[in-house]
Protein backbone atom coordinates (compact mmCIF):
# COMPACT_ATOMS: atom_id res chain seq x y z
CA UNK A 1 0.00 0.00 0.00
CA UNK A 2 1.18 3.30 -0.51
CA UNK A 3 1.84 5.66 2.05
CA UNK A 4 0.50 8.62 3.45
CA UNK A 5 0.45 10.84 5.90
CA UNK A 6 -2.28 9.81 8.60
CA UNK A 7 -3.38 11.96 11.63
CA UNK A 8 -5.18 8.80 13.44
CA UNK A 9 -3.02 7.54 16.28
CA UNK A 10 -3.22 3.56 15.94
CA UNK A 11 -4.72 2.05 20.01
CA UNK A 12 -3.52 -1.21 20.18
CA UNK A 13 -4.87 -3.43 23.40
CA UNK A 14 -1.96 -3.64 26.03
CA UNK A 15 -3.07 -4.91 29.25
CA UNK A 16 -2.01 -3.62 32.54
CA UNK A 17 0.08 -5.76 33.94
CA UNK A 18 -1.05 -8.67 36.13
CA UNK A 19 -4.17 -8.32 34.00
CA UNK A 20 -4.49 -10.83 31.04
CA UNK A 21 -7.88 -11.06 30.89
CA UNK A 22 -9.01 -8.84 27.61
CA UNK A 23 -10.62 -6.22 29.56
CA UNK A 24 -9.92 -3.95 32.26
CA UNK A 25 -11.66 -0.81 34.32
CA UNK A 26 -10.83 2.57 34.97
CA UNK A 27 -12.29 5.75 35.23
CA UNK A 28 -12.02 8.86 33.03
CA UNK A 29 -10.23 10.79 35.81
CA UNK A 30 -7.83 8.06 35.44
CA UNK A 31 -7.43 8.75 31.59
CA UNK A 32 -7.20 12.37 32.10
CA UNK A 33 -3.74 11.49 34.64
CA UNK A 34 -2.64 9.40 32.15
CA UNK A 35 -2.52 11.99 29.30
CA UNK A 36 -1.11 15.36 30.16
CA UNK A 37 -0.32 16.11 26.82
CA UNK A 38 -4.19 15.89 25.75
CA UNK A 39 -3.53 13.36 22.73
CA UNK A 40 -6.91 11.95 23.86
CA UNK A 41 -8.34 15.32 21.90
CA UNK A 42 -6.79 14.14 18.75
CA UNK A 43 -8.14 11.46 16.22
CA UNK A 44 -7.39 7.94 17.01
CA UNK A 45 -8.14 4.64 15.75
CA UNK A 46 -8.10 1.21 18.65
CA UNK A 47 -8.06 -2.04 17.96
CA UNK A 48 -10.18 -2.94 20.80
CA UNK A 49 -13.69 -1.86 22.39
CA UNK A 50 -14.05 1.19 24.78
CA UNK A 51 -17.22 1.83 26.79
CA UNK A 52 -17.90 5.04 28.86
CA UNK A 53 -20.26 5.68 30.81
CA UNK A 54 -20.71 9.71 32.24
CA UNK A 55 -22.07 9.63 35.54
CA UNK A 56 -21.62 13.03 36.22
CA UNK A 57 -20.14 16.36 34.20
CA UNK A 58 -20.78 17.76 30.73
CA UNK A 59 -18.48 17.54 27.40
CA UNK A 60 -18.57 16.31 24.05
CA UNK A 61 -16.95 13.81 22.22
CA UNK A 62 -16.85 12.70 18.27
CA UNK A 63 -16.92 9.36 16.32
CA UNK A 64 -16.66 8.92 12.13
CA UNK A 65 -17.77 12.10 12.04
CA UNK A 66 -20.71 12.65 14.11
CA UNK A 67 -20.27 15.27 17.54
CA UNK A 68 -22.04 13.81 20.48
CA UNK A 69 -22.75 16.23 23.65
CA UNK A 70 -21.92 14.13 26.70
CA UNK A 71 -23.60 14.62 30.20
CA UNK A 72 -24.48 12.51 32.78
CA UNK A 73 -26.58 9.64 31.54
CA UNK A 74 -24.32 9.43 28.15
CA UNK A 75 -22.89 6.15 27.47
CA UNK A 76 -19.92 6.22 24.74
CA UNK A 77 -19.30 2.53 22.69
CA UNK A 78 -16.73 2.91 20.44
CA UNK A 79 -16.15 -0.46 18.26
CA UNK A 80 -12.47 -1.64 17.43
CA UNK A 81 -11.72 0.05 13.97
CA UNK A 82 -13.80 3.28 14.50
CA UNK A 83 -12.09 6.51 14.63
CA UNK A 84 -12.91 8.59 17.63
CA UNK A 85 -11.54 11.36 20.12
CA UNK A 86 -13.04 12.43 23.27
CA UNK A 87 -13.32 15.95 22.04
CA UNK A 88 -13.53 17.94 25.95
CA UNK A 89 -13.98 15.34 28.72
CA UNK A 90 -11.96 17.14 31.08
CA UNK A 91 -15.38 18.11 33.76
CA UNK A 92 -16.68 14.74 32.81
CA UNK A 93 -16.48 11.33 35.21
CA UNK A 94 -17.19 7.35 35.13
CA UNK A 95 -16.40 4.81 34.68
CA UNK A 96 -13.87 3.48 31.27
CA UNK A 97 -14.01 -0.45 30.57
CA UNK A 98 -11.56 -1.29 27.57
CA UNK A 99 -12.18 -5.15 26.22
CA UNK A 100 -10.40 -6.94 23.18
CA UNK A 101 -12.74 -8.02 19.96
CA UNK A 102 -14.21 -11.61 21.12
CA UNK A 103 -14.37 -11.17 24.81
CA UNK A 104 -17.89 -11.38 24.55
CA UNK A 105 -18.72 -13.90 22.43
CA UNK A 106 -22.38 -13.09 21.13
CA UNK A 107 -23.07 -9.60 20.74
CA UNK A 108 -22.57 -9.29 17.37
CA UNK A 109 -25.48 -7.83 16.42
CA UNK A 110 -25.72 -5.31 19.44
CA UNK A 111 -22.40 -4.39 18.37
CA UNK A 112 -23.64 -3.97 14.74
CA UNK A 113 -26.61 -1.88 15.72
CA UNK A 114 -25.78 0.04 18.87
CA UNK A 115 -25.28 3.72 18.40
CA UNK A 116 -21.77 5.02 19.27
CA UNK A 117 -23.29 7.11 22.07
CA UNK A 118 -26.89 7.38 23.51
CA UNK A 119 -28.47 8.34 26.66
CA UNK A 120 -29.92 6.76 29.82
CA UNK A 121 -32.38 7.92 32.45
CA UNK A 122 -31.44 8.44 36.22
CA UNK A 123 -32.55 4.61 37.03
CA UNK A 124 -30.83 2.98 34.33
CA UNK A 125 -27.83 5.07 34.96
CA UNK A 126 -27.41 4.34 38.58
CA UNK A 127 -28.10 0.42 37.66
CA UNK A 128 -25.41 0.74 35.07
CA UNK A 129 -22.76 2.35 37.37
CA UNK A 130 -23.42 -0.21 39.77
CA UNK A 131 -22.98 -2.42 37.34
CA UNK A 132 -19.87 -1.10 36.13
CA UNK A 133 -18.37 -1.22 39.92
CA UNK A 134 -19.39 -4.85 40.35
CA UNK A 135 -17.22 -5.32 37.27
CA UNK A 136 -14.13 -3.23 38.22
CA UNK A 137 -14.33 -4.88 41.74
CA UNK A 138 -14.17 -8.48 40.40
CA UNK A 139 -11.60 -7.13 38.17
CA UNK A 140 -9.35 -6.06 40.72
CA UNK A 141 -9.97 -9.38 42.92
CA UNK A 142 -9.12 -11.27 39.56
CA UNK A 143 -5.85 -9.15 39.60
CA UNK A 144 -5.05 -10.07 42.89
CA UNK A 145 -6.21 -13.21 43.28
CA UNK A 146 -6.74 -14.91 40.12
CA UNK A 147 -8.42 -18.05 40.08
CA UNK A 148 -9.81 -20.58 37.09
CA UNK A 149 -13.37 -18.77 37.73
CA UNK A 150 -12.07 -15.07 36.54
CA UNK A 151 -12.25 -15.03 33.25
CA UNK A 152 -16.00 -16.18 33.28
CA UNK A 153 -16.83 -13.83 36.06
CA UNK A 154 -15.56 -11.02 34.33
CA UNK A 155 -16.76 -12.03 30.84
CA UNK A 156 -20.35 -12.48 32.53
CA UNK A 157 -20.21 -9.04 34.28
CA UNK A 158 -19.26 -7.43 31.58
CA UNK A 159 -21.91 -8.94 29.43
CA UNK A 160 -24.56 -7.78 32.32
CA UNK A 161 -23.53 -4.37 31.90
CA UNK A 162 -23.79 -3.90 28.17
CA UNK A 163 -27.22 -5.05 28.49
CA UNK A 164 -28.53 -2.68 31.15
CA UNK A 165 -26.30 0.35 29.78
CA UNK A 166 -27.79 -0.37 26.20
CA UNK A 167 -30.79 1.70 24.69
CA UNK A 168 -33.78 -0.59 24.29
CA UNK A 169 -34.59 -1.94 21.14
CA UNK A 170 -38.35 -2.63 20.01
CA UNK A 171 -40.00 -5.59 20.09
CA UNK A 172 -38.92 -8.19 18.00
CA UNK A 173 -41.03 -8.85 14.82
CA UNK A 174 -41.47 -12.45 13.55
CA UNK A 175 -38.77 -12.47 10.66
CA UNK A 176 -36.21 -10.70 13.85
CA UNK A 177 -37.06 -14.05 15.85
CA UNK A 178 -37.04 -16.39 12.64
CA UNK A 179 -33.41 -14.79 11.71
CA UNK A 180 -32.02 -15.33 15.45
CA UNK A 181 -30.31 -18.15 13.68
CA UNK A 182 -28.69 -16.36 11.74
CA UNK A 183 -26.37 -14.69 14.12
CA UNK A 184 -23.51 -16.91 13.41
CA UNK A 185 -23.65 -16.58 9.47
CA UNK A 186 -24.06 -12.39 10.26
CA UNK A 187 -20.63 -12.74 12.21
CA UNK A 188 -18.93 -14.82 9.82
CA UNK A 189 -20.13 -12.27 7.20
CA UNK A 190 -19.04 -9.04 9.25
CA UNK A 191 -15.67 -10.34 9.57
CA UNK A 192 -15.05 -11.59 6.38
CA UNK A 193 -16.00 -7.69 4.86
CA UNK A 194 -14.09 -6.09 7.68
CA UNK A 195 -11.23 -8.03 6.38
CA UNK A 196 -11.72 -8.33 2.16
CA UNK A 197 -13.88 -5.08 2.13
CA UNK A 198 -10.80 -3.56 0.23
CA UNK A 199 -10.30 -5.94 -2.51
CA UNK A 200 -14.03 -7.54 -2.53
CA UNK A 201 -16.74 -5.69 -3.85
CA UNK A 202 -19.33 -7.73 -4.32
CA UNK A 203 -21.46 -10.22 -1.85
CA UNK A 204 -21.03 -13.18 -3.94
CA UNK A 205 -17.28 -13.29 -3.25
CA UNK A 206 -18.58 -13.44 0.23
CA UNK A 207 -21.14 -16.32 -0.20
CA UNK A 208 -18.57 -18.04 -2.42
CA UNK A 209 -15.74 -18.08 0.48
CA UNK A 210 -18.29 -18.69 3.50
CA UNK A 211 -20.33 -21.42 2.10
CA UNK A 212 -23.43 -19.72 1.49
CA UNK A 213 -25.75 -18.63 -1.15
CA UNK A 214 -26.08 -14.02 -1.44
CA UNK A 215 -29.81 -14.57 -0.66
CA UNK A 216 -28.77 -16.65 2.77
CA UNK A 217 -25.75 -13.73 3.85
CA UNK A 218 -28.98 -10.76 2.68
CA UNK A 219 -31.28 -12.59 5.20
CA UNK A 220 -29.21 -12.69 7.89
CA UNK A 221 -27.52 -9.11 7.68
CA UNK A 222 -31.18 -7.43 7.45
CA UNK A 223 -32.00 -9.61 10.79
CA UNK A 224 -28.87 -9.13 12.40
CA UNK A 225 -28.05 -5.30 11.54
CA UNK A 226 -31.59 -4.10 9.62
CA UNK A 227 -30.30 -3.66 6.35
CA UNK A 228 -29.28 -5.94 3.46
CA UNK A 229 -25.81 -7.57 2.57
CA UNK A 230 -24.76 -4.99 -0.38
CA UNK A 231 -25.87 -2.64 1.68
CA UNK A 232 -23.94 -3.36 4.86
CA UNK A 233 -20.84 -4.14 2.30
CA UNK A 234 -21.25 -0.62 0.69
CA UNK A 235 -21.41 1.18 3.77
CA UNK A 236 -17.83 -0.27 5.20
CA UNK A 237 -16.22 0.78 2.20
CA UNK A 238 -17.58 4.31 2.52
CA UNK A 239 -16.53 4.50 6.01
CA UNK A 240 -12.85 3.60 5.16
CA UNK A 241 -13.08 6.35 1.89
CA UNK A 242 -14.22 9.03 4.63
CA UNK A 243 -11.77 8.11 7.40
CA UNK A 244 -8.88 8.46 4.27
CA UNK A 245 -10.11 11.42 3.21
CA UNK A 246 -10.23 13.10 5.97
CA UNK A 247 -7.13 11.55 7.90
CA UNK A 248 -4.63 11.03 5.08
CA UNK A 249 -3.32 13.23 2.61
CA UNK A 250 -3.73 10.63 0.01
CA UNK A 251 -4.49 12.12 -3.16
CA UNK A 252 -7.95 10.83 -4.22
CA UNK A 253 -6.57 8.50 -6.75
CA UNK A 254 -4.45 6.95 -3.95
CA UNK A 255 -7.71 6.43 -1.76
CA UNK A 256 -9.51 5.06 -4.25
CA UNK A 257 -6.18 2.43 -4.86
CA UNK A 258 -6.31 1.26 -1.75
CA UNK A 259 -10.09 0.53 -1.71
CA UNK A 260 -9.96 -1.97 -4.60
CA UNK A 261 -10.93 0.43 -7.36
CA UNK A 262 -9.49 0.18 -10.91
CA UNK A 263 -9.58 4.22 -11.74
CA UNK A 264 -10.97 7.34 -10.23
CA UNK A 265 -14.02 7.08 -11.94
CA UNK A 266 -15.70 4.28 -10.89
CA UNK A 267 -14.21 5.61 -7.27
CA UNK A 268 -16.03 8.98 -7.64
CA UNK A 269 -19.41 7.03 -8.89
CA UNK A 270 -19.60 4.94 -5.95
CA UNK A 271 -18.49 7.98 -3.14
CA UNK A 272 -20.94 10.56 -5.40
CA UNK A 273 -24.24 7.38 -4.86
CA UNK A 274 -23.35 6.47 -1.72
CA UNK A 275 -22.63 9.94 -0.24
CA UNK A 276 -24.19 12.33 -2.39
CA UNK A 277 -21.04 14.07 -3.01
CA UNK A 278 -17.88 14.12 -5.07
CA UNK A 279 -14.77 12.56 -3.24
CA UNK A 280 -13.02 16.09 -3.41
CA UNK A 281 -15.76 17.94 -2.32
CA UNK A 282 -16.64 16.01 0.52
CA UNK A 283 -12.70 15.88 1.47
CA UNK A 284 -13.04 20.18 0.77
CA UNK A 285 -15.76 19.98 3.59
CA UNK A 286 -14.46 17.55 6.30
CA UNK A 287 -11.11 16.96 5.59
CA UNK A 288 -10.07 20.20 6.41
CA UNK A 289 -11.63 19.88 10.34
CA UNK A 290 -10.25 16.42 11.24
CA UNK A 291 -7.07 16.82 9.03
CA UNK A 292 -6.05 19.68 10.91
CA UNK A 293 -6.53 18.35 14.40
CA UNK A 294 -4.74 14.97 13.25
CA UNK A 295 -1.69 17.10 12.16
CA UNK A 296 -0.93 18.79 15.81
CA UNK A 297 -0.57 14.70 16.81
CA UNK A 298 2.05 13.90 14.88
């Protein structure tokens, strides 16, 4: 690939030490000690999940492109791959779980669906802090005192928590509970386009490689994550465009390259459907914002 200057710092998952269990617990006063230089204010890209939850305070915070205004009741779940920077957390506090990809075996599809931020009311808050200090507590014990139990324990707290911090969903509609199946095929799916979405274009590579028929994969995408395969393909792909544009200084060409596209046209066609703008112009309009605040990092 070629290169290019990028103003997303690259998170990878490094556990504290005496804690090998794929997730740990701290607070963002804790973050805020951690980084006196304020990097956490500059675009950066981990490799693992982070879940906040504001329990008291106001700030703001911003992920792929979308600001969020954080207060307490906000819960923050950024997914490994997503570029994100806690814009102004400095009067905010809570508690900050970070957990490698496949801790929780399962959640795919909450983790497909769930909003990168939301907000709670006062009695699912306080259940969901209390939640989060069963989990820190058991995660210090584990530290401690590890025993064959801990990884469970944790893995089950942790699942306990995402489930009261999360915003309800509606009620399930027949096809939802016919596609429950599914989940499995949706996850094998998911990360076979997180890792061929930049040389496969088309869901019938997927099917082809996984074993199943396009109609099977469409089924169980629009059950798992409400929209349809080519849809859910098309989608990562603009993601990755925007996050070049607006982090690298790749010329377009370049961008479109590394995406799998044969020229700049075909590049521009998809960006201008998907996105309703040209490549450029949409780089002219966001670029600019994130580019600049990804240059002081480096």
């Amino acid at each position: 690939m070629e290169s290019g200057h990028s103003g997303v710092r690259q998170l990878r998952y490094l556990p504290a030490v005496g804690s090998p269990y794929g997730v740990e617990v701290m607070d963002l006063a804790a973050l805020r000690s951690m980084d006196a230089r304020r990097r956490r204010a500059l675009p950066q890209r981990p490799d693992f999940h982070v879940l906040a939850l504001i329990g008291s305070g106001t700030g703001s915070h911003e992920a792929d492109f979308s600001g969020y205004r954080l207060g307490a009741g906000s819960a923050v779940w950024i997914r490994p791959g997503m570029v994100h920077r806690w814009s102004d957390i400095d009067a905010c506090d809570g508690p900050l779980v970070l957990f490698r990809p496949g801790f929780l075996p399962g959640f795919s599809a909450e983790e497909a669906t769930a909003p990168a931020c939301w907000h709670m009311d006062d009695q699912r808050l306080e259940l969901a802090l209390l939640a989060a200090e069963h989990l820190a507590r058991e995660h210090r014990a584990a530290v401690r005192a590890p025993s064959p139990a801990s990884p469970a324990l944790l893995s089950h707290l942790l699942a306990a928590l995402l489930l009261r911090a999360l915003p309800d969903t509606p009620a399930p509609t027949d096809a939802a509970r016919a596609g429950r199946g599914a989940t499995e095929v949706f996850r094998a799916y998911r990360d076979a386009v997180e890792e061929h979405f930049a040389t496969w274009h088309r869901v019938a590579d997927y099917a082809r490689t996984l074993g199943y028929d396009v109609r099977t994969l469409t089924r169980a995408t629009r059950a798992a994550a409400g929209t349809g395969a080519k849809t859910f393909l098309d989608q990562r792909i603009l993601l990755e465009a925007k996050r070049l544009l607006a982090h690298t200084d790749l010329p377009v060409t370049a961008c479109a390259r590394r995406l799998g596209f044969r020229d700049l046209g075909n590049f521009t066609t998809f960006f201008r459907r998907q996105a309703g703008t040209p490549p450029a112009a949409w780089r002219a309009a966001y670029g600019g914002a994130y580019g600049a605040a990804g240059a002081e990092g480096t």
